[in-house]
C-alpha atoms as a PDB file:
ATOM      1  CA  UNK A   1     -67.298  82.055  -8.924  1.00  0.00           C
ATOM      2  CA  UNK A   2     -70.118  81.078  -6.993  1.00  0.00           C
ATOM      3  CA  UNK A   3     -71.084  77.456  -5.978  1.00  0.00           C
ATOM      4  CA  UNK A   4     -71.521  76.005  -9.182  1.00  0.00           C
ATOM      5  CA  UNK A   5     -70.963  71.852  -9.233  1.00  0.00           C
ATOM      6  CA  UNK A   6     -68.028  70.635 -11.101  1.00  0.00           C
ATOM      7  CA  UNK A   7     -67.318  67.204 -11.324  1.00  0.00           C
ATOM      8  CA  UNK A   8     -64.020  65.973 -10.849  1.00  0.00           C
ATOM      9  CA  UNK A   9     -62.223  62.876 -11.357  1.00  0.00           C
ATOM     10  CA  UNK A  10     -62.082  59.076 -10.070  1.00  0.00           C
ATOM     11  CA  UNK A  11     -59.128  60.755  -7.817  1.00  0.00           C
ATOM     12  CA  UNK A  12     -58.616  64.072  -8.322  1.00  0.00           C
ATOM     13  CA  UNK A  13     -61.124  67.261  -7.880  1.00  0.00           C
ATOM     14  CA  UNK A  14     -60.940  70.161 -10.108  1.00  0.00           C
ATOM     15  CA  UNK A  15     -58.203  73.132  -9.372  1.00  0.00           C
ATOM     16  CA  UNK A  16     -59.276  76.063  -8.823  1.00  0.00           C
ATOM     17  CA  UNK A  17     -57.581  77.909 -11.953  1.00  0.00           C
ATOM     18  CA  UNK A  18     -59.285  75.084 -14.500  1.00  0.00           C
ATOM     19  CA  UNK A  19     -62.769  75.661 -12.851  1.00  0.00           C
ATOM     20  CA  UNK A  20     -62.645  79.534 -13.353  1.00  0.00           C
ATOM     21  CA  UNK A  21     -62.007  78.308 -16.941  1.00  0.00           C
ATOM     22  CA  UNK A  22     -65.051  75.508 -17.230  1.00  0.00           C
ATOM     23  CA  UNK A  23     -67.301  78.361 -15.972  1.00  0.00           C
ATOM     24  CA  UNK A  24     -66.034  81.168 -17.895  1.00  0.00           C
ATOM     25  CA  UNK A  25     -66.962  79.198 -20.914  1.00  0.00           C
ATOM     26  CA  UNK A  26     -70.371  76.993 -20.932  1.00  0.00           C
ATOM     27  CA  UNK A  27     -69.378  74.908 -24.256  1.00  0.00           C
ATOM     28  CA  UNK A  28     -66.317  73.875 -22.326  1.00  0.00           C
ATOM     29  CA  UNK A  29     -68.192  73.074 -19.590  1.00  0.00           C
ATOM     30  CA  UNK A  30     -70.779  71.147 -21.399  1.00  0.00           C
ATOM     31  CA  UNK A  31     -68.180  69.243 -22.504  1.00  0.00           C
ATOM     32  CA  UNK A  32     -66.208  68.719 -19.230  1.00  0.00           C
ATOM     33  CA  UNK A  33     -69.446  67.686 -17.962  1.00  0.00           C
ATOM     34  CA  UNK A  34     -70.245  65.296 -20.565  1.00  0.00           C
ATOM     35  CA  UNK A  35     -66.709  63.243 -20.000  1.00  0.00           C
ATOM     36  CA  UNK A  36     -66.453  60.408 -17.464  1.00  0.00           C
ATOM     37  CA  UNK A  37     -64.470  60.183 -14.243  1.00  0.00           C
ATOM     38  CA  UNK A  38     -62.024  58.463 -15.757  1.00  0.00           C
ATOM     39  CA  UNK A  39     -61.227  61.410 -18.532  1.00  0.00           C
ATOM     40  CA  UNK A  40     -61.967  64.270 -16.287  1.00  0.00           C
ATOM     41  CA  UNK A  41     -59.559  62.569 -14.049  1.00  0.00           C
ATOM     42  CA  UNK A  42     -56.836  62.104 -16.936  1.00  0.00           C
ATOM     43  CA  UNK A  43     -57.088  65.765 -17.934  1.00  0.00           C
ATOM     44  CA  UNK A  44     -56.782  67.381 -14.180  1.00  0.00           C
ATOM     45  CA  UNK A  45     -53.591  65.108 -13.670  1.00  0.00           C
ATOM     46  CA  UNK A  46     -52.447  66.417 -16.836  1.00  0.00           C
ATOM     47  CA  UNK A  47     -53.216  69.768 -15.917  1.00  0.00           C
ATOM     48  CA  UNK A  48     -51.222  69.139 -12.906  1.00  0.00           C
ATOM     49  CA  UNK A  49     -48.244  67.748 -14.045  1.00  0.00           C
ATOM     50  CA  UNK A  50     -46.021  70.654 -14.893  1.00  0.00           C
ATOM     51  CA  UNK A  51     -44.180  72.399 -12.540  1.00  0.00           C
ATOM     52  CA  UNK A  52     -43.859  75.760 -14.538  1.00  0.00           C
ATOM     53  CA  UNK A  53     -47.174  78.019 -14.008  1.00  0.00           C
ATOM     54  CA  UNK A  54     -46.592  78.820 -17.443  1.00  0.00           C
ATOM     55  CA  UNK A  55     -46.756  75.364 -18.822  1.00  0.00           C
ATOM     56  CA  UNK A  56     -49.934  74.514 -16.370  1.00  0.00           C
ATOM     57  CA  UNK A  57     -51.661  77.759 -17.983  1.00  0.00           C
ATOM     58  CA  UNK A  58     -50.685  76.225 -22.011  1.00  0.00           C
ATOM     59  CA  UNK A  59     -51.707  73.396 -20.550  1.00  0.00           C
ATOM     60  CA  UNK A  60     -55.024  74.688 -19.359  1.00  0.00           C
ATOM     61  CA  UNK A  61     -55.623  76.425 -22.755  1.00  0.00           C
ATOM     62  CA  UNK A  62     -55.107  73.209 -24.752  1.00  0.00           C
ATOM     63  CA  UNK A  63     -57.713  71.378 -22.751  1.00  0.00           C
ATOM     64  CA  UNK A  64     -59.978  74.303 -23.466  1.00  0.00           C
ATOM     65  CA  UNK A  65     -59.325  73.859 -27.163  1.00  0.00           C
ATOM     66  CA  UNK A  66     -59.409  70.008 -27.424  1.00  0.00           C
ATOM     67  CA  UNK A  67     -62.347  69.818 -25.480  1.00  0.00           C
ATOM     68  CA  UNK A  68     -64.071  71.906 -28.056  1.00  0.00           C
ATOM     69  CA  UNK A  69     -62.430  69.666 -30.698  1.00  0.00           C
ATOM     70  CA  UNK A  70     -64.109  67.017 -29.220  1.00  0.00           C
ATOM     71  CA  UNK A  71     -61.170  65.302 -27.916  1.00  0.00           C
ATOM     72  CA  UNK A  72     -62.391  63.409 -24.652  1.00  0.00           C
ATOM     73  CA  UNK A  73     -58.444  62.765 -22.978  1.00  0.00           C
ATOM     74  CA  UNK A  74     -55.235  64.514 -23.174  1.00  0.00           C
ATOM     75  CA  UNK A  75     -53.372  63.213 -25.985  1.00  0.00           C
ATOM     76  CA  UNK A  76     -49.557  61.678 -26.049  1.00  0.00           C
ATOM     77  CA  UNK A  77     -50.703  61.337 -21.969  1.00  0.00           C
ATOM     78  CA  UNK A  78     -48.960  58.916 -19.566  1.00  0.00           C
ATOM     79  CA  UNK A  79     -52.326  58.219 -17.526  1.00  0.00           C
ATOM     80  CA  UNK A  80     -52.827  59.189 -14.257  1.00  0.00           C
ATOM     81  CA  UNK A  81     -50.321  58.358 -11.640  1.00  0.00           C
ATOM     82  CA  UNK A  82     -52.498  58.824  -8.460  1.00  0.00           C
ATOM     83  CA  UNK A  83     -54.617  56.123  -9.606  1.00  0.00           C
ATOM     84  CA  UNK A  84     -53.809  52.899  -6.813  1.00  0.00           C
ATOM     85  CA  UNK A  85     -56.484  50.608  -8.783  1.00  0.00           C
ATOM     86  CA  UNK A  86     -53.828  50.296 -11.299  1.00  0.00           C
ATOM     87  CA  UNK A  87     -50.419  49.230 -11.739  1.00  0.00           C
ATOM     88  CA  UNK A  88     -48.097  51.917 -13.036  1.00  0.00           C
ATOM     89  CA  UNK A  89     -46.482  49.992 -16.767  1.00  0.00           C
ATOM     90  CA  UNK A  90     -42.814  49.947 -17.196  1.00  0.00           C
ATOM     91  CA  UNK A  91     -42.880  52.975 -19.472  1.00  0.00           C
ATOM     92  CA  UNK A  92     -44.610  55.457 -17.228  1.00  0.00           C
ATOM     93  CA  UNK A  93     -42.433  53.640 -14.546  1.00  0.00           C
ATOM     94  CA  UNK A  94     -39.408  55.165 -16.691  1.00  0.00           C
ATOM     95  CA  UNK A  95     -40.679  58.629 -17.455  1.00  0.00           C
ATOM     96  CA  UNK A  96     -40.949  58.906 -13.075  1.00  0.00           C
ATOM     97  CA  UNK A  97     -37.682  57.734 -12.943  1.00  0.00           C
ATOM     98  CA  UNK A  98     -35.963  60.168 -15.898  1.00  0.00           C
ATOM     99  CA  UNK A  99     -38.099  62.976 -14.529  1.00  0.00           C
ATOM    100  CA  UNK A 100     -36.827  62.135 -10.530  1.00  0.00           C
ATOM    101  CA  UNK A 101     -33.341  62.055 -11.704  1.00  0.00           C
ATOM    102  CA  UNK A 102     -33.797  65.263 -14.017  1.00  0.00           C
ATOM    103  CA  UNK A 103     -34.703  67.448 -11.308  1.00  0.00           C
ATOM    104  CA  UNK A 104     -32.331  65.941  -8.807  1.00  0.00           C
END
């Protein structure tokens, strides 16, 4: 894999499994590189989020894809939660709250 750079986000750095990916493929890279913190951060959270592996891999794949689509953040996405220079809105505060009491 060697010590190739790989920016990450305004919070979060880049996951092992989704950097094998940005250097397996340069035009994916290219375009990971080419996004700001602020997206790069969006899509690792979003590559975070699931708790399946399986989902995290589909996951995974559809950033590949979008990326190459020219999509620059994940679509139908909540936002980061990890960010603390923002105030969560009521609606993501909601989804947290269905979600906690889903899994309870």
């Amino acid at each position: 894999m060697g010590s190739r750079v790989i920016s990450g986000g305004v919070v979060h750095t880049v996951p092992v499994d989704l950097r094998r990916v940005l250097i397996a493929n340069p035009k994916v890279l290219a375009a990971w590189q080419d996004l700001t913190p602020l997206a790069r951060n969006e899509w690792i959270c979003w590559v975070l989020w699931p708790k399946k592996a399986e989902t995290r891999s589909e996951h995974i794949r559809r950033l590949q894809s979008e990326l190459l689509e020219g999509k620059r953040r994940p679509c139908c996405w909540l936002g980061c939660i990890h960010r603390k220079d923002k105030e969560l809105s009521p609606s993501v505060r909601w989804v947290l709250s269905s979600r906690s009491k889903a899994s309870a």
